[in-house]
Protein backbone atom coordinates (compact mmCIF):
# COMPACT_ATOMS: atom_id res chain seq x y z
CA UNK A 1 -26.18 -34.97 40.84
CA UNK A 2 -23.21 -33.05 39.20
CA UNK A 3 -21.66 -35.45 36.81
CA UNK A 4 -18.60 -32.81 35.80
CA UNK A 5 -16.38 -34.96 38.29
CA UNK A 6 -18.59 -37.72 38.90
CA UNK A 7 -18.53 -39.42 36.04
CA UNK A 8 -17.45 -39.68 32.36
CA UNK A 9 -18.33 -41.77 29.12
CA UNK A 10 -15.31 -44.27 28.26
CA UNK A 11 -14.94 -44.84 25.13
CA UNK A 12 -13.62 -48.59 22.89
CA UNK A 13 -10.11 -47.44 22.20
CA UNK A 14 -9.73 -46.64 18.42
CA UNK A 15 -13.42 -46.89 18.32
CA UNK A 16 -14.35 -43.75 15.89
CA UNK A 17 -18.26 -42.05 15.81
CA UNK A 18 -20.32 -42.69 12.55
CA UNK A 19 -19.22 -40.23 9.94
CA UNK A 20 -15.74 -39.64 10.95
CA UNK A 21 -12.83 -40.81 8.87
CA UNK A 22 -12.57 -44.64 8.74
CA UNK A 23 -16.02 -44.91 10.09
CA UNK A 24 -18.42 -46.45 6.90
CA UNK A 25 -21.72 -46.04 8.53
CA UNK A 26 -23.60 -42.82 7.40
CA UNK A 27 -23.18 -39.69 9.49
CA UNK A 28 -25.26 -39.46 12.67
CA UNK A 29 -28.51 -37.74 12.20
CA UNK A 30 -28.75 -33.98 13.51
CA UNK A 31 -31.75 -31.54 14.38
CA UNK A 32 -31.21 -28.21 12.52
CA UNK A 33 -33.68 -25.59 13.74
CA UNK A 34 -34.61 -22.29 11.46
CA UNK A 35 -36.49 -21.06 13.99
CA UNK A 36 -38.04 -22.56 17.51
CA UNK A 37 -41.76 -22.74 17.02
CA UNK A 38 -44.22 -21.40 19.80
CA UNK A 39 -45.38 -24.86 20.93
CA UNK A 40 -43.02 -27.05 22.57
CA UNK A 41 -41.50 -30.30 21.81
CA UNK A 42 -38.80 -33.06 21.53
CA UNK A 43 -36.79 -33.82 19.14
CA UNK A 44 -34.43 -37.09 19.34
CA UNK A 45 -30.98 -36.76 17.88
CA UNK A 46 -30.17 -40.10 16.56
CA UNK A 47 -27.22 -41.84 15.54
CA UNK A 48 -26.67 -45.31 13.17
CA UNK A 49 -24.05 -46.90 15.61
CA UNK A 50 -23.20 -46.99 19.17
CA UNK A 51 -19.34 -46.16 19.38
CA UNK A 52 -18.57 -46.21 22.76
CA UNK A 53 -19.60 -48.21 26.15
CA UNK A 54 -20.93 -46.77 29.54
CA UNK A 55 -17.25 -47.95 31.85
CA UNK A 56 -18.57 -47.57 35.51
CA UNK A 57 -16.16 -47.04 38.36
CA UNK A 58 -15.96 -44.92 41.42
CA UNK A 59 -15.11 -41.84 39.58
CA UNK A 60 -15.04 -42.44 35.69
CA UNK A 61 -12.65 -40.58 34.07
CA UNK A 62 -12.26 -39.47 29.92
CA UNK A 63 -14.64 -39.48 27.27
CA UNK A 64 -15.87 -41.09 24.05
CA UNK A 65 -12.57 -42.47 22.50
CA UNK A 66 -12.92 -40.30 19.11
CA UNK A 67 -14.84 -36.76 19.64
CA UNK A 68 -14.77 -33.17 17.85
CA UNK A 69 -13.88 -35.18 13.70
CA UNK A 70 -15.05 -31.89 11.82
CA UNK A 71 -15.42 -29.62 14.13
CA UNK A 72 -13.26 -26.77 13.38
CA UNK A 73 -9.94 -28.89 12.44
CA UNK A 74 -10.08 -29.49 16.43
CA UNK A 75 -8.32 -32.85 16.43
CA UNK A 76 -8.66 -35.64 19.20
CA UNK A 77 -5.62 -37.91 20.27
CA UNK A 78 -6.53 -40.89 21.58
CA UNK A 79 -4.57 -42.37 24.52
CA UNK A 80 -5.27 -45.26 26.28
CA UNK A 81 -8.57 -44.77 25.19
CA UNK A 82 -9.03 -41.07 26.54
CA UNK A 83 -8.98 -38.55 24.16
CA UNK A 84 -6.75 -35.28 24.67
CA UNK A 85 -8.53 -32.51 23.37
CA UNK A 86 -5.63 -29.99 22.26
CA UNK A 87 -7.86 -27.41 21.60
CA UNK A 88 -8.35 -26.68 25.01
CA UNK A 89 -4.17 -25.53 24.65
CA UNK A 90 -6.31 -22.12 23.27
CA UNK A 91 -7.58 -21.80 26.80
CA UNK A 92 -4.65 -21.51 29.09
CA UNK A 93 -3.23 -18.17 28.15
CA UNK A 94 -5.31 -15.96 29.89
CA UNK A 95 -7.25 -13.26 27.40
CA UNK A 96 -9.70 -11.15 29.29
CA UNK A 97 -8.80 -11.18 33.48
CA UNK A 98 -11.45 -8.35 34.56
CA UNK A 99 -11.38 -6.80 38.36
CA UNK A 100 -14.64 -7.77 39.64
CA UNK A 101 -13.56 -6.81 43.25
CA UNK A 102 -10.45 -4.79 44.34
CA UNK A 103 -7.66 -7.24 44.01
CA UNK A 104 -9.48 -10.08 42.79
CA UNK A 105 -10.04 -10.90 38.86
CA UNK A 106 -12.37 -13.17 36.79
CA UNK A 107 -11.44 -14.47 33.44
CA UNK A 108 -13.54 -14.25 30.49
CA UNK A 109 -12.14 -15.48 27.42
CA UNK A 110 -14.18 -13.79 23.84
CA UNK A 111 -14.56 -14.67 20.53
CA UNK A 112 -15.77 -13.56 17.34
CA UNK A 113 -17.91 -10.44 16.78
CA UNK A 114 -22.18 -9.80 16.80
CA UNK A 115 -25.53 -9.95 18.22
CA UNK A 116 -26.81 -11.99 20.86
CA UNK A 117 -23.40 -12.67 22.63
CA UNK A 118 -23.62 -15.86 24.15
CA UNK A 119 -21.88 -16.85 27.09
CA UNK A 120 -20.92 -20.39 27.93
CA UNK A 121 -20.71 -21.58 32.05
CA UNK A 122 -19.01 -24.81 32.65
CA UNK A 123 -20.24 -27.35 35.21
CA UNK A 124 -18.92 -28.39 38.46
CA UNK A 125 -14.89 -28.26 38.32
CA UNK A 126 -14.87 -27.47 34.41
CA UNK A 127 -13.97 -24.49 33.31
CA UNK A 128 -13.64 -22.24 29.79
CA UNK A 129 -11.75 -25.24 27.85
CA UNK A 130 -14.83 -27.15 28.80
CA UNK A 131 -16.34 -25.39 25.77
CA UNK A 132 -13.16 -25.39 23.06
CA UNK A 133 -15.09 -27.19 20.90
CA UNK A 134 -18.19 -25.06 20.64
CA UNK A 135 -16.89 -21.69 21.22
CA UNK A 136 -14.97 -20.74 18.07
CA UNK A 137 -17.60 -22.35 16.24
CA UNK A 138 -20.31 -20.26 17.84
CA UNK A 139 -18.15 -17.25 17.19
CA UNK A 140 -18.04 -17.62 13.53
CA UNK A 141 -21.46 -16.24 13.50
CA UNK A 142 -21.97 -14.03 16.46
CA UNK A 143 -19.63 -13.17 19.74
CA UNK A 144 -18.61 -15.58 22.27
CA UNK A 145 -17.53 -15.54 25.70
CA UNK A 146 -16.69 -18.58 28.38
CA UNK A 147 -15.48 -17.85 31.61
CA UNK A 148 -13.70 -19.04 34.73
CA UNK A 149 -15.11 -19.44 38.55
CA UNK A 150 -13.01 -18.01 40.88
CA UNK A 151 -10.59 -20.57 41.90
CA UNK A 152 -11.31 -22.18 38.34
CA UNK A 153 -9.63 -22.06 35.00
CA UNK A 154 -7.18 -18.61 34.75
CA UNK A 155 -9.41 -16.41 37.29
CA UNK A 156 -8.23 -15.60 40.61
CA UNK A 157 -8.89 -17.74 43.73
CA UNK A 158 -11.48 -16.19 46.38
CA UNK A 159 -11.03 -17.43 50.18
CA UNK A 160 -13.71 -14.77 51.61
CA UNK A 161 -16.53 -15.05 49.21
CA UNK A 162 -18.88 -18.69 49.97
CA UNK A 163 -19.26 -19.78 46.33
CA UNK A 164 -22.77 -19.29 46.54
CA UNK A 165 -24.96 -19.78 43.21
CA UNK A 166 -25.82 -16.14 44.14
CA UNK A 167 -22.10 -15.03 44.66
CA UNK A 168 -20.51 -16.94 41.29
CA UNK A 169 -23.55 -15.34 39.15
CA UNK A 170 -22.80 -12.15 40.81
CA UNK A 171 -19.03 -12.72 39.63
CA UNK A 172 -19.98 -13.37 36.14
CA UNK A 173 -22.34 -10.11 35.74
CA UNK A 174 -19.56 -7.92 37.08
CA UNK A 175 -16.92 -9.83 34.54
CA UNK A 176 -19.62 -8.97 31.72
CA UNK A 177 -19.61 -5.82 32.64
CA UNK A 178 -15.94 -4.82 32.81
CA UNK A 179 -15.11 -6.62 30.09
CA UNK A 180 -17.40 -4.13 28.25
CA UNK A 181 -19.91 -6.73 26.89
CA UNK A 182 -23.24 -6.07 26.54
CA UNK A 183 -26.41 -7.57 26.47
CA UNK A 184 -28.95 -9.25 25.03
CA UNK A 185 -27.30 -12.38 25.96
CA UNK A 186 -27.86 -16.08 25.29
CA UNK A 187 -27.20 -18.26 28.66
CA UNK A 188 -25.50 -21.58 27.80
CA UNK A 189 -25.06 -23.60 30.84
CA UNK A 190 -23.44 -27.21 31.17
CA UNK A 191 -24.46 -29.39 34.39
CA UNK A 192 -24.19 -27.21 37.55
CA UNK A 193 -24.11 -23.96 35.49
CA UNK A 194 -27.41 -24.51 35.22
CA UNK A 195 -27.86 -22.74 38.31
CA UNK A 196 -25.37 -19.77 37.38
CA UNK A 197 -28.38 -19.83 33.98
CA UNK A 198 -30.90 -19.87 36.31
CA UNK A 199 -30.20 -17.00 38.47
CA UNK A 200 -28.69 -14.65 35.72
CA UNK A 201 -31.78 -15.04 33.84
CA UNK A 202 -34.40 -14.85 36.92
CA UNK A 203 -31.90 -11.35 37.99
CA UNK A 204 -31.22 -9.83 34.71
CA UNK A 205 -34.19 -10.90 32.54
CA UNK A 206 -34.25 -7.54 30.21
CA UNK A 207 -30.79 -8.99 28.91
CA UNK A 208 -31.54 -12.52 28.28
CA UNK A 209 -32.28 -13.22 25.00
CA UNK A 210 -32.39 -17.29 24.95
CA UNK A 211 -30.76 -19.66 26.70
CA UNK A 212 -29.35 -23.57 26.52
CA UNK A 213 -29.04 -26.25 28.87
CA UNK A 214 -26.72 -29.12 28.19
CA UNK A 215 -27.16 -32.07 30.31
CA UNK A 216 -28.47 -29.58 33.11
CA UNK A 217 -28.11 -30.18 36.57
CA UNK A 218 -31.95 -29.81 38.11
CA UNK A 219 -33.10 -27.10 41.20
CA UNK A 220 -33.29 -29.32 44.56
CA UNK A 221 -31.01 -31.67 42.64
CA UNK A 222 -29.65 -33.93 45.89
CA UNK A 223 -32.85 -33.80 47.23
CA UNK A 224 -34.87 -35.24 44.45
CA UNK A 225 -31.74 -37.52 43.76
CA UNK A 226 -31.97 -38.96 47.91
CA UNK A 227 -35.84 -39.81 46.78
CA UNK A 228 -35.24 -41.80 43.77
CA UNK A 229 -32.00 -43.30 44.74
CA UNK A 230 -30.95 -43.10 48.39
CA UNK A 231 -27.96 -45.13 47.70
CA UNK A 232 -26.75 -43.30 44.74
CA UNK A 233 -27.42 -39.71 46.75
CA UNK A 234 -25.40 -40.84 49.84
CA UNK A 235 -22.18 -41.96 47.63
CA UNK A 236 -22.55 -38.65 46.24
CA UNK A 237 -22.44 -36.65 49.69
CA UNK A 238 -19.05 -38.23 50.22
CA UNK A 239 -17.69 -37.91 47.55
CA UNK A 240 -18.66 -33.81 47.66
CA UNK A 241 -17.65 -33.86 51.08
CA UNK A 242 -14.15 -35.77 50.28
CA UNK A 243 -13.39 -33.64 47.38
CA UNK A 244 -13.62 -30.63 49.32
CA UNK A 245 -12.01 -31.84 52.30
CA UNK A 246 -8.61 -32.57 49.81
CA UNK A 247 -8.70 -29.31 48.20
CA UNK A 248 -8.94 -27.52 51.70
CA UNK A 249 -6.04 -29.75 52.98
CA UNK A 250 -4.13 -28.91 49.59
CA UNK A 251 -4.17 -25.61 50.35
CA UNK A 252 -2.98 -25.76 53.66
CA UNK A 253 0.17 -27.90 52.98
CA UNK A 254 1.00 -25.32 50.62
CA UNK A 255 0.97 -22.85 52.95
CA UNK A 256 3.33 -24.68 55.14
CA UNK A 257 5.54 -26.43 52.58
CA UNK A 258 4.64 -29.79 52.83
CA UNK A 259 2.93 -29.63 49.54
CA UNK A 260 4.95 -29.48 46.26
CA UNK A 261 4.04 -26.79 43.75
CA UNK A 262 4.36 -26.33 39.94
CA UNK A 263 3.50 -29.53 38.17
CA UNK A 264 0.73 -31.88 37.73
CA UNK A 265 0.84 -34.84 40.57
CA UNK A 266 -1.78 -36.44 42.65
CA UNK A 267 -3.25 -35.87 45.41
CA UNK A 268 -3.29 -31.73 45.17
CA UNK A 269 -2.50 -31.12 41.42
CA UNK A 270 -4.75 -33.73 39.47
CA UNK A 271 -6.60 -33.36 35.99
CA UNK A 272 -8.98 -34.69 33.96
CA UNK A 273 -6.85 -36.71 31.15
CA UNK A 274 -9.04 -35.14 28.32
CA UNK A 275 -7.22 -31.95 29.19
CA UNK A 276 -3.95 -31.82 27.50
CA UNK A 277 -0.41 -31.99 29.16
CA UNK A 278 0.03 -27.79 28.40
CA UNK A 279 -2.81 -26.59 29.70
CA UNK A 280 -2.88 -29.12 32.64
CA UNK A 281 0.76 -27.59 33.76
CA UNK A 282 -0.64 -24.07 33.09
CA UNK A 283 -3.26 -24.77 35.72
CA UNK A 284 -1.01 -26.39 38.39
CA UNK A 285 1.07 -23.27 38.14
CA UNK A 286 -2.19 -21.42 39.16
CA UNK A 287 -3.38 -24.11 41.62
CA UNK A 288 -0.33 -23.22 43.65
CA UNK A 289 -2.24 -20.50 45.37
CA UNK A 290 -4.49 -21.33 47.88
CA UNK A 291 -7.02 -19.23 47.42
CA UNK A 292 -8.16 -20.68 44.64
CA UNK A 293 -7.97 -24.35 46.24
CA UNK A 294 -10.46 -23.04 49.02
CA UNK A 295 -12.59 -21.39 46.14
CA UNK A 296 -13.10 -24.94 44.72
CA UNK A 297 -13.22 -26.61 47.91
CA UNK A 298 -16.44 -24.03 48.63
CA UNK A 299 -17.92 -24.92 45.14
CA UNK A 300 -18.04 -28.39 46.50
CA UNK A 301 -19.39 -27.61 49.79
CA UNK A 302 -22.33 -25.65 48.20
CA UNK A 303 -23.22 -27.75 45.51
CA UNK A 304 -25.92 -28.94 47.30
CA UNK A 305 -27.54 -25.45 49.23
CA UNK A 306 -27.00 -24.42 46.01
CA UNK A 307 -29.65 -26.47 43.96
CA UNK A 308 -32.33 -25.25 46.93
CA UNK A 309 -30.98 -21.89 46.41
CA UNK A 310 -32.12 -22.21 42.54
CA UNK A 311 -35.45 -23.67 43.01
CA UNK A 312 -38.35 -20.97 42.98
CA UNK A 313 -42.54 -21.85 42.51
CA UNK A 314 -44.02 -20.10 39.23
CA UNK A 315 -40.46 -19.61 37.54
CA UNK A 316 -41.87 -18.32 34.15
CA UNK A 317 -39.26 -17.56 31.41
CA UNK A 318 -42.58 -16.23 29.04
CA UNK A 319 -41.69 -17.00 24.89
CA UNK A 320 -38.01 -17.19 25.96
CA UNK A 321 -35.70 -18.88 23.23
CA UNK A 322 -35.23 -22.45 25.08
CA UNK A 323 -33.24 -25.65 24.34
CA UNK A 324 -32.68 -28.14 27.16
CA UNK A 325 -30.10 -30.97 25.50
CA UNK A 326 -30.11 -34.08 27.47
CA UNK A 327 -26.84 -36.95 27.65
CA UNK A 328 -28.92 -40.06 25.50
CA UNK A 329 -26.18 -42.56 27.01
CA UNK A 330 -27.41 -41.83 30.60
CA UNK A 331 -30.00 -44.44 30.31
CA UNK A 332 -27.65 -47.27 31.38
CA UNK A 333 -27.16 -45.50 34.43
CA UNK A 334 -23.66 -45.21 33.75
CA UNK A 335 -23.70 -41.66 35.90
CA UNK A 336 -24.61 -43.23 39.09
CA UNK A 337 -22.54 -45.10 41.62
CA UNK A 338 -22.63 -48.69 40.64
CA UNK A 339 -22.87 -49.59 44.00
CA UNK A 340 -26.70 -48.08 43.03
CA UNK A 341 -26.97 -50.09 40.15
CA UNK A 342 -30.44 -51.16 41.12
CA UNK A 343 -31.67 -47.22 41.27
CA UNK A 344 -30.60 -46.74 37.99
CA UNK A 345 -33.78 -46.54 36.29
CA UNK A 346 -35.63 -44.56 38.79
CA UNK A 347 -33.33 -42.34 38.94
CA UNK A 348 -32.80 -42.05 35.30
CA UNK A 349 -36.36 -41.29 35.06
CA UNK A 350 -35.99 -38.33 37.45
CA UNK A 351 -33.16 -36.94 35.50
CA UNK A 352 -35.21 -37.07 32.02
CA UNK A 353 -38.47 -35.62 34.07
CA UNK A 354 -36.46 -32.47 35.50
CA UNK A 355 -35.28 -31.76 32.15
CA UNK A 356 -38.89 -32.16 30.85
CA UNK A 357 -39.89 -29.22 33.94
CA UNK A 358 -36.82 -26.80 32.67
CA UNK A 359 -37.67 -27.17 28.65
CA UNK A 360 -41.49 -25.81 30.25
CA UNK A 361 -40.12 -22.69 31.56
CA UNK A 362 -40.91 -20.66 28.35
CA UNK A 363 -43.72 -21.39 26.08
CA UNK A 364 -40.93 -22.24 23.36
CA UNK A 365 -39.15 -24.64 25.05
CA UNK A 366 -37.82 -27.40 23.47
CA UNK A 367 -35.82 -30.39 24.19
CA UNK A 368 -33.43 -32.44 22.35
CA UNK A 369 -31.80 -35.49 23.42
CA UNK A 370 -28.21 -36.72 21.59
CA UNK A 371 -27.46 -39.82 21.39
CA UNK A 372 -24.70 -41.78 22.21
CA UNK A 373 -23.61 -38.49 24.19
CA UNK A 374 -22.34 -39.35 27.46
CA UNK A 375 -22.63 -36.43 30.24
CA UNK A 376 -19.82 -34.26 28.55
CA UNK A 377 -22.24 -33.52 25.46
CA UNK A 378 -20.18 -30.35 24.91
CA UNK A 379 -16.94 -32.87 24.04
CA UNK A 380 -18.69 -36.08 22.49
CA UNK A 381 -21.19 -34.61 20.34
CA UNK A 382 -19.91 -30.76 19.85
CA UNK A 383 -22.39 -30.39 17.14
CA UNK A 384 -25.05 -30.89 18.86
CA UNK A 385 -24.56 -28.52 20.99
CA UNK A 386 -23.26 -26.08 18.43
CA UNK A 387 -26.81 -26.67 16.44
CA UNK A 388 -28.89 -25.81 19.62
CA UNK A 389 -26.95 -22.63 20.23
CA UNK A 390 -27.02 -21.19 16.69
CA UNK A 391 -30.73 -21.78 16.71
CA UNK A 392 -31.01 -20.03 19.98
CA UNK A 393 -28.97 -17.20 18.52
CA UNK A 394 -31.24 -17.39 15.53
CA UNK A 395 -34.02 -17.27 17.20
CA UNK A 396 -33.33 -14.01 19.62
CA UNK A 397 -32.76 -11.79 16.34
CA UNK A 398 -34.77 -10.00 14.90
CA UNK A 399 -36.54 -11.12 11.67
């Protein structure tokens, strides 16, 4: 399932990780990589305390109470336990809008200068902020680039396009390409832009020069989800189905004034309370147009058709660069409805398996697992993910 709505980590109010300030127990352990070896293999990122607790509720929302302590002076306020990450205040400006069809822009949002670019695709509903604590730290040793969905973020909306895995990878080639960036490129995909990964690399494999999954979203992901928990899978169709069904409605009271534009307020201008009050009345602004309501609204209606569209026999990514990082706090089953809470483990055990099957496309594939990380790994553990990148990125050079 696509946890980028779903379902969050909660955090112990005040609660801070090992080796930030006021925490006494030693730093959490790291894997630093020089360079991925041909045979693959796992590698367990531990930590010396728990700081946070799985919170399960119908849709869990924030993350680990204290994230991003020495990452970049990025700086987490805690309130109410949910952390505001002000970072993602960089994001909401918009810094590279690129025509990718007459009328109708993407934006792509670059950092930092050098060779492989890597390019960062946010799951299900997330967009470039998603990655404010990973990007500028990426880009202090190569260039970086996130982008926005249509409907998503500061691109345009799109009411004629379905939002297709084939259509939104299509998107992000074009915005590539008229933003003037070029190749060889490291895919970094969180959750469902996994399947954005997929297809760029399996359509444009000449210009992929590694690529990183974090917390990945699997090919024939409902499907394999209704098999090891039927429970868990249905509450997930409804909640797909509902989400969509709000945003289309959204967009129609808009149209006919019923709706009330230009400021955050439930039920047609809500956000995640990790984003910060700046950026989450930047994007209400931009949620005023409908197009980009329907844009989301078809994101959510293809979730699904998308993780069949994704799934191909004898996918072979050769001696590809590959790091699959995997949420270690999923295995209280935290991510699943808790009406499931009996399908927890089977389930779990499907998740870790498909993430097993990616790390085997390429015959240096590797997978880590961080613990204590909660779905968001981008936001809880930022290093982690920063450490998987920059030894992707070291790794695609040449020596």
């Amino acid at each position: 399932m696509e946890r980028g709505h779903k379902a969050r980590l909660q955090g112990e109010a005040g609660t801070l990780p090992a080796g930030c300030a006021g925490g006494n127990a030693r730093s959490a352990k790291t894997y630093r990589t020089t360079a991925l070896a041909p045979p693959r293999r796992e590698t367990r990122l531990r930590r010396t305390r728990a700081t946070g607790r799985r919170m399960a509720s119908k849709i869990i929302l924030g993350v680990v109470a204290a994230i991003a302590c020495g990452i970049g002076g990025a700086q987490a306020q805690v309130i109410q336990g949910v952390p505001v990450v002000e970072a993602m205040n960089a994001y909401v400006e918009p810094t590279g809008l690129v025509e990718v069809e007459a009328g109708r822009r993407i934006h792509i949002h670059c950092l930092g200068s050098g060779s492989p670019t890597v390019v960062f695709t946010a799951g299900l509903g997330g967009w470039s902020g998603s990655w404010a604590l990973v990007q500028p730290e990426v880009a202090k040793t190569t260039r970086a680039c996130a982008w926005d969905r249509a409907g998503f973020g500061l691109s345009d909306g799109d009411a004629q396009n379905a939002q297709t895995s084939d259509q939104t990878t299509q998107d992000l080639a074009k915005a590539l390409a008229a933003a003037g960036e070029r190749g060889p490129f490291v895919l970094v995909g969180h959750s469902a832009g996994a399947f954005e990964t997929l297809t760029f690399v399996d359509r444009h494999r000449d210009q992929a020069a590694g690529v990183v999954f974090v917390d990945p979203t699997r090919p024939h992901d409902m499907a394999r989800e209704a098999k090891a928990g039927p429970k868990a899978a249905a509450a997930d169709r409804a909640y797909f189905a509902s989400e969509a069904k709000r945003l289309r409605d959204c967009a129609a009271g808009i149209e006919a004034g019923t709706v009330k534009t230009g400021a955050p307020a439930a039920p047609c201008f809500q956000y995640y309370p990790e984003i910060p009050t700046a950026a989450q009345t930047a994007l209400a602004r931009r949620d005023a147009e409908p197009a980009r309501l329907r844009a989301q609204a078809s994101l959510y209606e293809e979730y699904e058709p998308n993780g069949e569209r994704v799934a191909r026999d004898g996918r072979d990514w050769g001696d590809l660069p590959l790091i699959v990082v995997s949420a270690g706090a999923a295995a209280d089953g935290g991510l699943w409805s808790p009406d499931a809470r009996d399908e927890h483990a089977a389930l779990f055990a499907d998740w870790t398996d498909s993430h097993k099957s990616l790390a085997k496309l390429s015959r240096r594939g590797e997978r880590r697992v961080a613990e204590g990380a909660g779905h968001l790994v981008q936001l809880q553990k930022p290093q982690v993910v920063i450490e998987a990148v920059l030894a992707i990125v070291k790794a695609a050079r040449p020596h």
